[in-house]
N, C-alpha and C. Protein backbone atom coordinates (compact mmCIF):
# COMPACT_ATOMS: atom_id res chain seq x y z
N UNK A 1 93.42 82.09 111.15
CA UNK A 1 93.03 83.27 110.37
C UNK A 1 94.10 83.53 109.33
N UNK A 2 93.95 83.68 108.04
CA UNK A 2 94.90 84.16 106.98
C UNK A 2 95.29 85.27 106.41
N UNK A 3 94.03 86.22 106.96
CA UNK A 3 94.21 87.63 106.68
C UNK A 3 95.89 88.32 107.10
N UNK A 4 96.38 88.86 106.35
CA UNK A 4 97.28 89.45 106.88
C UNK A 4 97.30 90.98 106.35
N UNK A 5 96.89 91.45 105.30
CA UNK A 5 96.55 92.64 105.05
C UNK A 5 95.72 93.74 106.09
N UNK A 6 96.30 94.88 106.57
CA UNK A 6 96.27 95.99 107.42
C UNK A 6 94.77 96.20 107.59
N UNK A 7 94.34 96.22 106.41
CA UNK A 7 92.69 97.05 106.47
C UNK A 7 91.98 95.31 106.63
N UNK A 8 92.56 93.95 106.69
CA UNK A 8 91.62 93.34 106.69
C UNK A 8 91.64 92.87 108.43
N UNK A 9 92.83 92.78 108.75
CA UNK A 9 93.21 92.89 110.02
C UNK A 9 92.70 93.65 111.41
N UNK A 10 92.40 95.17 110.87
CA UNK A 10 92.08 95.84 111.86
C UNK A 10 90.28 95.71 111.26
N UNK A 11 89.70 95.75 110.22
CA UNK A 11 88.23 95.40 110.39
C UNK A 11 87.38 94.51 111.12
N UNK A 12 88.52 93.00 111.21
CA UNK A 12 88.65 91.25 111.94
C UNK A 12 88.70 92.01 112.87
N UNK A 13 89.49 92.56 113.92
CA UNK A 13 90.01 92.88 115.45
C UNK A 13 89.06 94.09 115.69
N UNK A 14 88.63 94.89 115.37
CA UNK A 14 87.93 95.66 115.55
C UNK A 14 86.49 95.55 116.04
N UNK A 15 86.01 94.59 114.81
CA UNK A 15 84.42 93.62 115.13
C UNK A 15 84.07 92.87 115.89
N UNK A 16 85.24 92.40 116.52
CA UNK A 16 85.93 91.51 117.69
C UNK A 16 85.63 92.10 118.91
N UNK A 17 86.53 92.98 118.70
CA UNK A 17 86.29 93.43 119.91
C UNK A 17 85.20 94.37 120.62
N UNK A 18 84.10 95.40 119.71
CA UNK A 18 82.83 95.58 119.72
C UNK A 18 81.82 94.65 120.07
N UNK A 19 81.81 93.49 119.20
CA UNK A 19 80.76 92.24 119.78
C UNK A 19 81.20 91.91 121.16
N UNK A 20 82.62 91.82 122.12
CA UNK A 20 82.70 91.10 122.97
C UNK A 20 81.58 91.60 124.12
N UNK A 21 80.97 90.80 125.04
CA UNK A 21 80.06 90.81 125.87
C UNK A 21 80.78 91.87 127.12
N UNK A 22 79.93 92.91 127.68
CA UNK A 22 80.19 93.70 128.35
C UNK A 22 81.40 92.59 129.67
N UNK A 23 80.58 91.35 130.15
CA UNK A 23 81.25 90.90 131.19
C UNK A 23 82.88 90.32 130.84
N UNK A 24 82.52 89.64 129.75
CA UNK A 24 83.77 88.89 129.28
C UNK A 24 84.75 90.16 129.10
N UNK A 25 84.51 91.37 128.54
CA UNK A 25 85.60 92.35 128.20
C UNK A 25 85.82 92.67 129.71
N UNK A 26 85.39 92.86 131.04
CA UNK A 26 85.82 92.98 131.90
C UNK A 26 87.02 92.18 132.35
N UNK A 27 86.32 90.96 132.32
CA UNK A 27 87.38 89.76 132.57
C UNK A 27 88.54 89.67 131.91
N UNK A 28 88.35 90.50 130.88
CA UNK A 28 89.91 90.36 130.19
C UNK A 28 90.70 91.45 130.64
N UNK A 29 90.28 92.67 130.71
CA UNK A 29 90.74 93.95 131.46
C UNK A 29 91.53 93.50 132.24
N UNK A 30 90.73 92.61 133.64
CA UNK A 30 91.42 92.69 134.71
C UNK A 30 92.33 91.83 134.58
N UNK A 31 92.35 90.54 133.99
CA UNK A 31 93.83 89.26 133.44
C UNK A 31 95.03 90.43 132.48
N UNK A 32 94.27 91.09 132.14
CA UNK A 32 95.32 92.46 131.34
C UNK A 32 96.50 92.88 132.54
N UNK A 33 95.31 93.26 133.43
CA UNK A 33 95.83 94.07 134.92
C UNK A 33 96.47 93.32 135.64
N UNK A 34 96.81 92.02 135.41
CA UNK A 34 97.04 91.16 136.12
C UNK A 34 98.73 90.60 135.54
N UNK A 35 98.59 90.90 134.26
CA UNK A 35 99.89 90.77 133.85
C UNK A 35 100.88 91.40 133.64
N UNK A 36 100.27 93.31 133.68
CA UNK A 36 100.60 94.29 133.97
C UNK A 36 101.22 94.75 134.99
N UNK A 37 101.13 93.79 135.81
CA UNK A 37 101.44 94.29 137.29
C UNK A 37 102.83 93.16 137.44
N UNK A 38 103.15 92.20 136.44
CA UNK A 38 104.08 92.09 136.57
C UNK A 38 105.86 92.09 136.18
N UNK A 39 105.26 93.49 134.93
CA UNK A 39 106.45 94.04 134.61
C UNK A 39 106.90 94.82 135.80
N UNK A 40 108.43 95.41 135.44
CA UNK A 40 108.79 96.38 136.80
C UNK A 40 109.03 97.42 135.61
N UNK A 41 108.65 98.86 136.77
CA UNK A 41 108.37 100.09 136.58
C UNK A 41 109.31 101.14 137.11
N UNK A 42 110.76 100.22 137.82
CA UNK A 42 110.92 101.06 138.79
C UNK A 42 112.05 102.22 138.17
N UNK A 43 112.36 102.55 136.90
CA UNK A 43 113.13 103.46 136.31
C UNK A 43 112.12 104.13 135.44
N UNK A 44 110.51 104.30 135.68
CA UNK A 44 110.16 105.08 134.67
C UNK A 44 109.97 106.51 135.17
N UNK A 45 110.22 107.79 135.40
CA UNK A 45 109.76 108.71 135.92
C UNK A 45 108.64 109.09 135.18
N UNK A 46 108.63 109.39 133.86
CA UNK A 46 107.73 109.69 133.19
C UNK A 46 106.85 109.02 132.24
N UNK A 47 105.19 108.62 132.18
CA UNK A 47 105.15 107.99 131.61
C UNK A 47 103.74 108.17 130.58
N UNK A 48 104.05 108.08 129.23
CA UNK A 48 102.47 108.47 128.37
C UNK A 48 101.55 107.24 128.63
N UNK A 49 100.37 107.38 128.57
CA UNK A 49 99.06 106.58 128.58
C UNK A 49 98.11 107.06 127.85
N UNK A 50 97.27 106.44 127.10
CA UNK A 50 96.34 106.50 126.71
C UNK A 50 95.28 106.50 127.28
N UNK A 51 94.15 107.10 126.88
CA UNK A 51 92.98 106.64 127.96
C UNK A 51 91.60 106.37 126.77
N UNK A 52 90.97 105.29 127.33
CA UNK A 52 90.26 104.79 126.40
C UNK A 52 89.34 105.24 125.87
N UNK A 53 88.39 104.85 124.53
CA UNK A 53 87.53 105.40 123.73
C UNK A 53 86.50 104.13 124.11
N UNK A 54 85.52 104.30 124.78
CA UNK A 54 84.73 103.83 125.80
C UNK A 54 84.02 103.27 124.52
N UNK A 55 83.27 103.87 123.47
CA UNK A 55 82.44 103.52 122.79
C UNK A 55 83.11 102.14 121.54
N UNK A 56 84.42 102.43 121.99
CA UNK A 56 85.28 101.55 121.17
C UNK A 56 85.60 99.83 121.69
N UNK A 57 85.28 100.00 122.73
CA UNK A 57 85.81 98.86 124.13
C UNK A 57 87.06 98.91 124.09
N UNK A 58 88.32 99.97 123.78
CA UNK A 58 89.23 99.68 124.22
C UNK A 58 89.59 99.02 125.57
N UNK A 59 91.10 98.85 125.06
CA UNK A 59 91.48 98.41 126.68
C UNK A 59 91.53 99.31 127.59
N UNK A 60 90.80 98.73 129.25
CA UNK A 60 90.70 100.08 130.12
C UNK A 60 91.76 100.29 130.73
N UNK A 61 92.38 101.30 130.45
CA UNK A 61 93.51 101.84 130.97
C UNK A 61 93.75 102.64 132.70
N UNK A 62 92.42 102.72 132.74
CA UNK A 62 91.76 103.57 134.01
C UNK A 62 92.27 102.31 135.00
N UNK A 63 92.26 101.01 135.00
CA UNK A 63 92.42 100.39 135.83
C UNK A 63 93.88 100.21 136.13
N UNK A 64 94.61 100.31 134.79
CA UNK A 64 96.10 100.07 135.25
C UNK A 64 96.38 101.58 135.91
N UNK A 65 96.00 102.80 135.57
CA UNK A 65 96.60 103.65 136.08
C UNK A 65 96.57 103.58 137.94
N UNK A 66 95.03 103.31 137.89
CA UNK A 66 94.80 103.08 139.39
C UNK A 66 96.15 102.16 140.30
N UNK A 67 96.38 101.06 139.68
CA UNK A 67 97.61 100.33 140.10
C UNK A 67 98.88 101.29 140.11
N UNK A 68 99.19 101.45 138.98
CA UNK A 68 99.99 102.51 138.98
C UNK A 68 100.23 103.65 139.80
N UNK A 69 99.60 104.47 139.87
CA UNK A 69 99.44 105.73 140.70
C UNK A 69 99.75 105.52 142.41
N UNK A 70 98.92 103.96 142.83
CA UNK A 70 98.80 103.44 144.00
C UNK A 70 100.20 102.38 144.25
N UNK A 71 101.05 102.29 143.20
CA UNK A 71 102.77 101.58 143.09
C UNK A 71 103.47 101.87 143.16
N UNK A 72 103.33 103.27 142.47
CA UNK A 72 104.47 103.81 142.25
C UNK A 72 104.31 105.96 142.25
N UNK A 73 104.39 106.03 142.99
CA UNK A 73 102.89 107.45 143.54
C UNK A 73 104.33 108.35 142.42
N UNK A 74 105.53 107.95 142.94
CA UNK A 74 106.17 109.05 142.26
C UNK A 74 106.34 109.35 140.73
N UNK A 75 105.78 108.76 139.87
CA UNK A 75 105.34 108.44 138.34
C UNK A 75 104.87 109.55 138.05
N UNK A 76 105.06 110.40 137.13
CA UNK A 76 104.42 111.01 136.53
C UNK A 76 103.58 110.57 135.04
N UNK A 77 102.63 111.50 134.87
CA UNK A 77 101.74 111.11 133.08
C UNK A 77 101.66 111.95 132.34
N UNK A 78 102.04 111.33 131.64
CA UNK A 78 101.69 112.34 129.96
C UNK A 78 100.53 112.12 129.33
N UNK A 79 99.62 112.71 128.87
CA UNK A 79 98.74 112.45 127.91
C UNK A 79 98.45 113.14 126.56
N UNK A 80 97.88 112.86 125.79
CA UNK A 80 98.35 113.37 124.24
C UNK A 80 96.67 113.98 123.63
N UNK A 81 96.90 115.15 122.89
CA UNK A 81 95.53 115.76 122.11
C UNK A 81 96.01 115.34 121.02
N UNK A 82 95.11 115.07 120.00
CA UNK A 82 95.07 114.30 118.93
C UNK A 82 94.80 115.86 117.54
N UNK A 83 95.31 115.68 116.93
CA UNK A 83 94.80 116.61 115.36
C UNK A 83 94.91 115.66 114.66
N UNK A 84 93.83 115.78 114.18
CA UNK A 84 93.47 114.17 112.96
C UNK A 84 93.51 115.33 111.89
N UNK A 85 93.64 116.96 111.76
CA UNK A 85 94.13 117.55 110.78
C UNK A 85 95.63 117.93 109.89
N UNK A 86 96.59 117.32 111.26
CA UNK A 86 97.44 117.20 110.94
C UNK A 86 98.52 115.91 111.48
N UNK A 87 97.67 114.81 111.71
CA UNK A 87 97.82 113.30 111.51
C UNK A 87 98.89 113.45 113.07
N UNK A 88 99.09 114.28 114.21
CA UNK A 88 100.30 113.96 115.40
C UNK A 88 99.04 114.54 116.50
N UNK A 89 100.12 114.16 117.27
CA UNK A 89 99.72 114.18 118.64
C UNK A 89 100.60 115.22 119.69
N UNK A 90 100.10 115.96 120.50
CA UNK A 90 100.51 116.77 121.57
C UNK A 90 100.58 116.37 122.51
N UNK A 91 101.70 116.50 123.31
CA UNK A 91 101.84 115.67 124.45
C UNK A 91 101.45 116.77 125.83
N UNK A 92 101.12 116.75 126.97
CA UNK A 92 101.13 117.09 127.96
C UNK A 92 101.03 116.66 129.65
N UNK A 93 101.78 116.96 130.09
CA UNK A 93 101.83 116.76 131.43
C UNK A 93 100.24 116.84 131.85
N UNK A 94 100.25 115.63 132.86
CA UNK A 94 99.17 115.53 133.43
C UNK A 94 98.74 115.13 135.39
N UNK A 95 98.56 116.92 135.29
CA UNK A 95 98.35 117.07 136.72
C UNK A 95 97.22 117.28 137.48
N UNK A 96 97.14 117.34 138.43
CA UNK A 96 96.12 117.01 139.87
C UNK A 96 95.00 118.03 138.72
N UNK A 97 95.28 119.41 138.71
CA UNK A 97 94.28 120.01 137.72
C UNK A 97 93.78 120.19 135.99
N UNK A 98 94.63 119.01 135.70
CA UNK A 98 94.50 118.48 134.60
C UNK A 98 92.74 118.96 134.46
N UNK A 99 92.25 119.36 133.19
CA UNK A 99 91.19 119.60 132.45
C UNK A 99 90.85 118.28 131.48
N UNK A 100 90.02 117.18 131.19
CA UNK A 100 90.15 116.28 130.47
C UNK A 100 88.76 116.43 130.26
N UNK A 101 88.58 116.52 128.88
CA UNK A 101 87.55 116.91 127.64
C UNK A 101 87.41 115.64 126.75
N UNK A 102 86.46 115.23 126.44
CA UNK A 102 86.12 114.34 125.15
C UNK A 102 85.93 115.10 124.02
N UNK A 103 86.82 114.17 122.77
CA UNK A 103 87.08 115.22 121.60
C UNK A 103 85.93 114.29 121.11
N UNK A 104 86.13 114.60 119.99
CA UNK A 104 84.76 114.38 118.88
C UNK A 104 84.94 113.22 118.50
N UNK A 105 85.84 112.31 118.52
CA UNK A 105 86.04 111.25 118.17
C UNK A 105 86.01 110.05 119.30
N UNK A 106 85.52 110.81 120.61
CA UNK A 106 85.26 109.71 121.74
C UNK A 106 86.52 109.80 123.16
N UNK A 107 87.36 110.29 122.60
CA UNK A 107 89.15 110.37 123.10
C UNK A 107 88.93 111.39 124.30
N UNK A 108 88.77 110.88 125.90
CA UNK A 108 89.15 111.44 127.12
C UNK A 108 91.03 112.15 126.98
N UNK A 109 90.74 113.72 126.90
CA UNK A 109 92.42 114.22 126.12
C UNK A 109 92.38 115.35 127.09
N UNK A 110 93.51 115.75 127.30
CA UNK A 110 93.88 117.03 128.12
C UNK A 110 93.51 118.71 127.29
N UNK A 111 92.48 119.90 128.29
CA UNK A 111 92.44 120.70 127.56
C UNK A 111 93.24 121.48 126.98
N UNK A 112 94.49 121.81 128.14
CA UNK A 112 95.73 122.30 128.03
C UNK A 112 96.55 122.25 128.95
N UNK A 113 97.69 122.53 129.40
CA UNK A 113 98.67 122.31 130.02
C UNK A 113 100.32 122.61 129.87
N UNK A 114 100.91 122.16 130.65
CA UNK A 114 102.05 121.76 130.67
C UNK A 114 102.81 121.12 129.34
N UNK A 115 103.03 121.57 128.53
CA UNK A 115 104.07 120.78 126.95
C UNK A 115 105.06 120.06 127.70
N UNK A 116 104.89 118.69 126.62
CA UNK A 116 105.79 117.62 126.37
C UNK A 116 106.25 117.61 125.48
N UNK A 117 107.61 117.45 125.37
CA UNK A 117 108.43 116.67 124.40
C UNK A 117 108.31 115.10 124.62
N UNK A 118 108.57 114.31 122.91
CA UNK A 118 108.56 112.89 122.91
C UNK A 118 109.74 112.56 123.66
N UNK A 119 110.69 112.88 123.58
CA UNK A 119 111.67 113.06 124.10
C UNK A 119 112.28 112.81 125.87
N UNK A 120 110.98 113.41 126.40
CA UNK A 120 110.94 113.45 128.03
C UNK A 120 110.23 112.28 128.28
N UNK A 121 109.99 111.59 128.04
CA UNK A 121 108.89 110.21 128.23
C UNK A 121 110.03 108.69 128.89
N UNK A 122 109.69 108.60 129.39
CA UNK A 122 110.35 107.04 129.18
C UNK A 122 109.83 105.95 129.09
N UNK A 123 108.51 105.58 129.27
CA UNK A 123 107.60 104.56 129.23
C UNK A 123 106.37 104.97 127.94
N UNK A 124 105.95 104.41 127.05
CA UNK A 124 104.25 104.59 126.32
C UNK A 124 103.85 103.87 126.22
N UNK A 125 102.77 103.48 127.11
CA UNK A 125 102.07 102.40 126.89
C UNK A 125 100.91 102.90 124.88
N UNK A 126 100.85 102.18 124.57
CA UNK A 126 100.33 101.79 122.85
C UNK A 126 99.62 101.51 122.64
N UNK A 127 98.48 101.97 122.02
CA UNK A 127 96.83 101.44 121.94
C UNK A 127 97.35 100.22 120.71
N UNK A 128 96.29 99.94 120.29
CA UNK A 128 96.27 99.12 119.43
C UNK A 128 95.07 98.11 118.83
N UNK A 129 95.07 97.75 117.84
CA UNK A 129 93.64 96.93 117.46
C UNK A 129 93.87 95.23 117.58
N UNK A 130 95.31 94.97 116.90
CA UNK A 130 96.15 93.90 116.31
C UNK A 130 97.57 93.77 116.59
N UNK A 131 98.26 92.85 116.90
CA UNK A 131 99.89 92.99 116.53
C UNK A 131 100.14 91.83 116.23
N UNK A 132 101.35 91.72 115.82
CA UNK A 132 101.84 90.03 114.96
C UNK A 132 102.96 89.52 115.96
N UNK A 133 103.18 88.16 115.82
CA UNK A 133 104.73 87.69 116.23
C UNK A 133 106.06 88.30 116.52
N UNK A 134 105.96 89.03 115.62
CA UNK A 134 107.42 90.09 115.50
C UNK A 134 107.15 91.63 116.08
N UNK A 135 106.36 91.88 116.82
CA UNK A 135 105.92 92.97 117.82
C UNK A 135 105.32 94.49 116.48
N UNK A 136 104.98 93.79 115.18
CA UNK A 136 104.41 94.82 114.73
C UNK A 136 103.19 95.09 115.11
N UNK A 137 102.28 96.74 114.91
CA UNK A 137 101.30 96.51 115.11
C UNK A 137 100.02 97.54 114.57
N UNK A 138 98.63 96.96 114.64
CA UNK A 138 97.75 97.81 113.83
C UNK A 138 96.88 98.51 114.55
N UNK A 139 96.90 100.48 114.25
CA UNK A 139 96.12 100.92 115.25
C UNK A 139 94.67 101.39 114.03
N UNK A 140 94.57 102.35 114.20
CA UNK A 140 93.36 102.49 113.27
C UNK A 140 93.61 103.38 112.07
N UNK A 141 95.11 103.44 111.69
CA UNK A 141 95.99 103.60 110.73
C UNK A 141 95.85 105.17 110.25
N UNK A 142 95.89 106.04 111.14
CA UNK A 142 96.71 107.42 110.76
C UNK A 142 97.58 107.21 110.72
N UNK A 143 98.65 106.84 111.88
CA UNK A 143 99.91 106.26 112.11
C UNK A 143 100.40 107.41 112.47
N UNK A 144 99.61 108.03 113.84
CA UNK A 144 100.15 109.19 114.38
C UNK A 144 101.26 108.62 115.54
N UNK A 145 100.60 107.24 115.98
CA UNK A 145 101.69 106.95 117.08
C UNK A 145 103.32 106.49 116.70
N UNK A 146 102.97 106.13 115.54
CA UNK A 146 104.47 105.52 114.83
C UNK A 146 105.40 106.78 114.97
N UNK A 147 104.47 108.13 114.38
CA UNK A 147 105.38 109.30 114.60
C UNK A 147 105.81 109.11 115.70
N UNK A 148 104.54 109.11 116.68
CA UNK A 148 105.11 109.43 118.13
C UNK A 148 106.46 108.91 118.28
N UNK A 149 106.31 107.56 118.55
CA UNK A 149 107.25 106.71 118.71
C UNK A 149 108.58 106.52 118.22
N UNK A 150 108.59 106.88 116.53
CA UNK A 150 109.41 107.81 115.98
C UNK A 150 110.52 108.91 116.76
N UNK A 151 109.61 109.59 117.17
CA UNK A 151 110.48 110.97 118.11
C UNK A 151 110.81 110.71 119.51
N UNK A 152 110.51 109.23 120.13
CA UNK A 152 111.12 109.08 121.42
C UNK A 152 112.12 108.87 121.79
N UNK A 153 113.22 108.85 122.59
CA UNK A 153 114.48 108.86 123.05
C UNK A 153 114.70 106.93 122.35
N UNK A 154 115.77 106.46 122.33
CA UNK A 154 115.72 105.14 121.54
C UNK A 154 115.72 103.96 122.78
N UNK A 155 115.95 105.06 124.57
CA UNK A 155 116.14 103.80 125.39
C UNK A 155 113.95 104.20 126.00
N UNK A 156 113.78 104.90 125.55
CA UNK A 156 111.83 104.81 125.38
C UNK A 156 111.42 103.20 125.33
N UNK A 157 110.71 102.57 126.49
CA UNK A 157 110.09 101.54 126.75
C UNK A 157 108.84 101.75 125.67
N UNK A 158 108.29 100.58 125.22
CA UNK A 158 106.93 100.92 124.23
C UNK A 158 106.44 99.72 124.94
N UNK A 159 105.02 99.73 125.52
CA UNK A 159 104.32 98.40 125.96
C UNK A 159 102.75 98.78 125.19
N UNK A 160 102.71 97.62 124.20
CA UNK A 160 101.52 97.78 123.52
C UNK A 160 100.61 97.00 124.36
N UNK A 161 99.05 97.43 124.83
CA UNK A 161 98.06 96.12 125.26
C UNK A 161 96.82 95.93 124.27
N UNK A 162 96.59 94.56 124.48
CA UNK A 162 95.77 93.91 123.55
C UNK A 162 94.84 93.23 124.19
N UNK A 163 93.37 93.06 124.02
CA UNK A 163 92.84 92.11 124.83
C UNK A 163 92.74 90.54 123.66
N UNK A 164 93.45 90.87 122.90
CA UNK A 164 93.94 89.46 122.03
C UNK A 164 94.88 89.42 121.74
N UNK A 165 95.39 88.01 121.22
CA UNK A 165 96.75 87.26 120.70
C UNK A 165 96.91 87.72 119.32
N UNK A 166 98.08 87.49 119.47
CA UNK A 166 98.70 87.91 117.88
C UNK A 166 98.21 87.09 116.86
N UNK A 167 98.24 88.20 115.66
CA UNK A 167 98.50 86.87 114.67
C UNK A 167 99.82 86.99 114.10
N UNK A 168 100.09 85.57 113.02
CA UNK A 168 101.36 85.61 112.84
C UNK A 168 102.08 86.44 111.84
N UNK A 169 101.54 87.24 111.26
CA UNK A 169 102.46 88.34 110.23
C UNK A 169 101.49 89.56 109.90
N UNK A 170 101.92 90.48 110.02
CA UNK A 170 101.01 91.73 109.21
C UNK A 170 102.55 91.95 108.22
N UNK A 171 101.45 91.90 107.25
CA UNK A 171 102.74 92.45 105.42
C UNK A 171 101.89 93.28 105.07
N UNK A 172 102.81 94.08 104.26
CA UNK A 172 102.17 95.73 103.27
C UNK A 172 102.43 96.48 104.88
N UNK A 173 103.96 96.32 105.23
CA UNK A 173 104.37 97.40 106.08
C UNK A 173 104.73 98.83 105.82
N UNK A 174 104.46 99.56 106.56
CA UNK A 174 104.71 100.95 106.35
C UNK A 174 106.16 101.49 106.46
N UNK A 175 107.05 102.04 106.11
CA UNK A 175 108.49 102.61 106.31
C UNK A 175 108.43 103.24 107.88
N UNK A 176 107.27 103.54 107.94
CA UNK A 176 107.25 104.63 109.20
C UNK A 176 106.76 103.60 110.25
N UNK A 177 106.44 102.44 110.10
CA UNK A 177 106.30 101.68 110.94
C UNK A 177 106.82 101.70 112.44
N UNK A 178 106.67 101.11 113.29
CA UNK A 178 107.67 101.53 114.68
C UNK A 178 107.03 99.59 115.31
N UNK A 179 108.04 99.20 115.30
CA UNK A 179 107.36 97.67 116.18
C UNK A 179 107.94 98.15 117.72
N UNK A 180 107.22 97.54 118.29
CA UNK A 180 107.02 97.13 119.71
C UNK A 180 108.30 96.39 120.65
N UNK A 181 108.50 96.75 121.57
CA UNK A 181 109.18 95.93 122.70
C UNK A 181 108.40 95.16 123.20
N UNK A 182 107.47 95.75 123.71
CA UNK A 182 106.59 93.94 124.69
C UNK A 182 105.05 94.43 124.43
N UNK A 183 104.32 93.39 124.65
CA UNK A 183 102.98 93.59 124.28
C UNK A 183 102.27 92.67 125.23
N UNK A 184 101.30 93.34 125.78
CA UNK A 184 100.94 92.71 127.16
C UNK A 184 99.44 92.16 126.60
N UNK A 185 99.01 91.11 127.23
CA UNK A 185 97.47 90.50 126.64
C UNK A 185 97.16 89.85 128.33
N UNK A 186 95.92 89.39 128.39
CA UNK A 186 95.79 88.72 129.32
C UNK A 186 95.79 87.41 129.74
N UNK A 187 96.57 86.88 128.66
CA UNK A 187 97.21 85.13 128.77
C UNK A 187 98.34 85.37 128.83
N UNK A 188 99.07 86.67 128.16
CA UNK A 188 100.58 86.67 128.26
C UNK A 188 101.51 88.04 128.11
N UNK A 189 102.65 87.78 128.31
CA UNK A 189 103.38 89.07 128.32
C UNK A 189 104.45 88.72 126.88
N UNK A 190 104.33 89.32 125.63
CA UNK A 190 105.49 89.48 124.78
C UNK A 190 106.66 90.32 124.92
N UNK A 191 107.83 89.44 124.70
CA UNK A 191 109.30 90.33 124.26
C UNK A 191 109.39 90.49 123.42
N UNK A 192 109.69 91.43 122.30
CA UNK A 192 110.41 91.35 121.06
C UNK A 192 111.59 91.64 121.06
N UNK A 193 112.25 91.47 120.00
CA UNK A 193 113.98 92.02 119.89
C UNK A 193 113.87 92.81 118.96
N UNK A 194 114.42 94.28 119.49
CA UNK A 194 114.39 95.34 118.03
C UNK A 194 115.57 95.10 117.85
C-alpha cells in the first residue's frame, strides 16, 4: 500500500475494517486477547479503556476487560465522555454503579461520576484506525486523544490495539501528535522507543 497521507489512510483502514466478516473480526478479537494477555500489568493501579463503537467494528475491548477484571481484580477503570464541541475528553472513575449511556455518535461513556485527572492514570489503552512502524498513529482525527495523552504523567503506559499491521510511514504529522509505546495486533505485540 503507498498511501501514506492521514485522510487516505484512515478511509483504507476504516473500509477495512467495516467489510470484515462478522466471524473473521471475532477471530481477530480473540488472537488480540491472546496477545494481550501477554503483557504484564502488575504496576498498573489505574487504568483508562475505551469501550467500543459496535457499529464501527472496533476492537472489542469488553473481552480484554473481562481478562482483566478476572487478573487482576485490584485494577481500577477510567472511562472518558467525549465533547466533539470542544474536541477533549472527561475522564471518570468507573464503578460497580457506573451509569453507561450511548452518546450520539455510538460511544458506550459514563453518565457521571467520580472526576479524573490525566494525570492519575497509569495505563491507556488507544483506539485507533491505523499506526506506522515508528508507533505513530491514526484515529478518526479530532485528535482528542493526543490531548489526552498529552496531559498524562510521562511514566503513563500507552498500548494502542489494532486488528491490523502497520503500515510503514504516516507523513503530514501533526505537532500535537503523541506516538505510542506498544501496539498490540493479533499476530503481534509492538515496542517503540520514544
Amino acid at each position: 500500500m503507498s498511501m501514506t497521507t492521514k485522510k487516505d489512510i484512515r478511509k483504507h483502514f476504516l473500509e477495512l475494517r467495516l467489510n470484515l466478516p462478522d466471524e473473521e473480526a471475532a477471530a481477530l478479537n480473540r488472537q488480540l486477547l491472546d496477545n494481550c494477555k501477554r503483557l504484564d500489568y502488575r504496576q498498573v493501579a489505574l487504568a483508562h479503556i475505551f469501550l467500543p463503537i459496535a457499529e464501527k467494528k472496533e476492537v472489542n475491548t469488553w473481552l480484554l476487560l473481562e481478562y482483566l477484571r478476572s487478573a487482576y481484580p485490584a485494577m481500577q477503570w477510567a472511562l472518558s465522555k467525549t465533547c466533539m464541541e470542544t474536541g477533549t475528553l472527561t475522564h471518570f472513575l468507573w464503578e460497580e454503579d457506573t451509569v453507561l449511556i450511548k452518546s450520539k455518535y455510538g460511544i458506550p461513556e459514563p453518565a457521571d461520576g467520580k472526576l479524573l485527572e490525566a494525570g492519575d492514570i497509569d495505563l491507556v489503552f488507544v483506539p485507533l484506525l491505523a499506526f506506522d512502524e515508528t508507533g505513530q498513529r491514526i484515529g478518526y482525527g479530532k485528535g482528542m486523544y493526543d490531548q489526552f495523552l498529552a496531559a498524562c504523567r510521562t511514566d503513563t503506559r500507552t498500548i494502542g490495539l489494532s486488528l491490523f499491521e502497520p503500515v510503514p510511514l504516516i507523513t503530514a504529522l501533526d505537532a500535537w501528535d503523541v506516538p505510542l509505546q506498544t501496539v498490540v495486533t493479533p499476530h503481534k505485540i509492538y515496542q517503540f522507543k520514544q
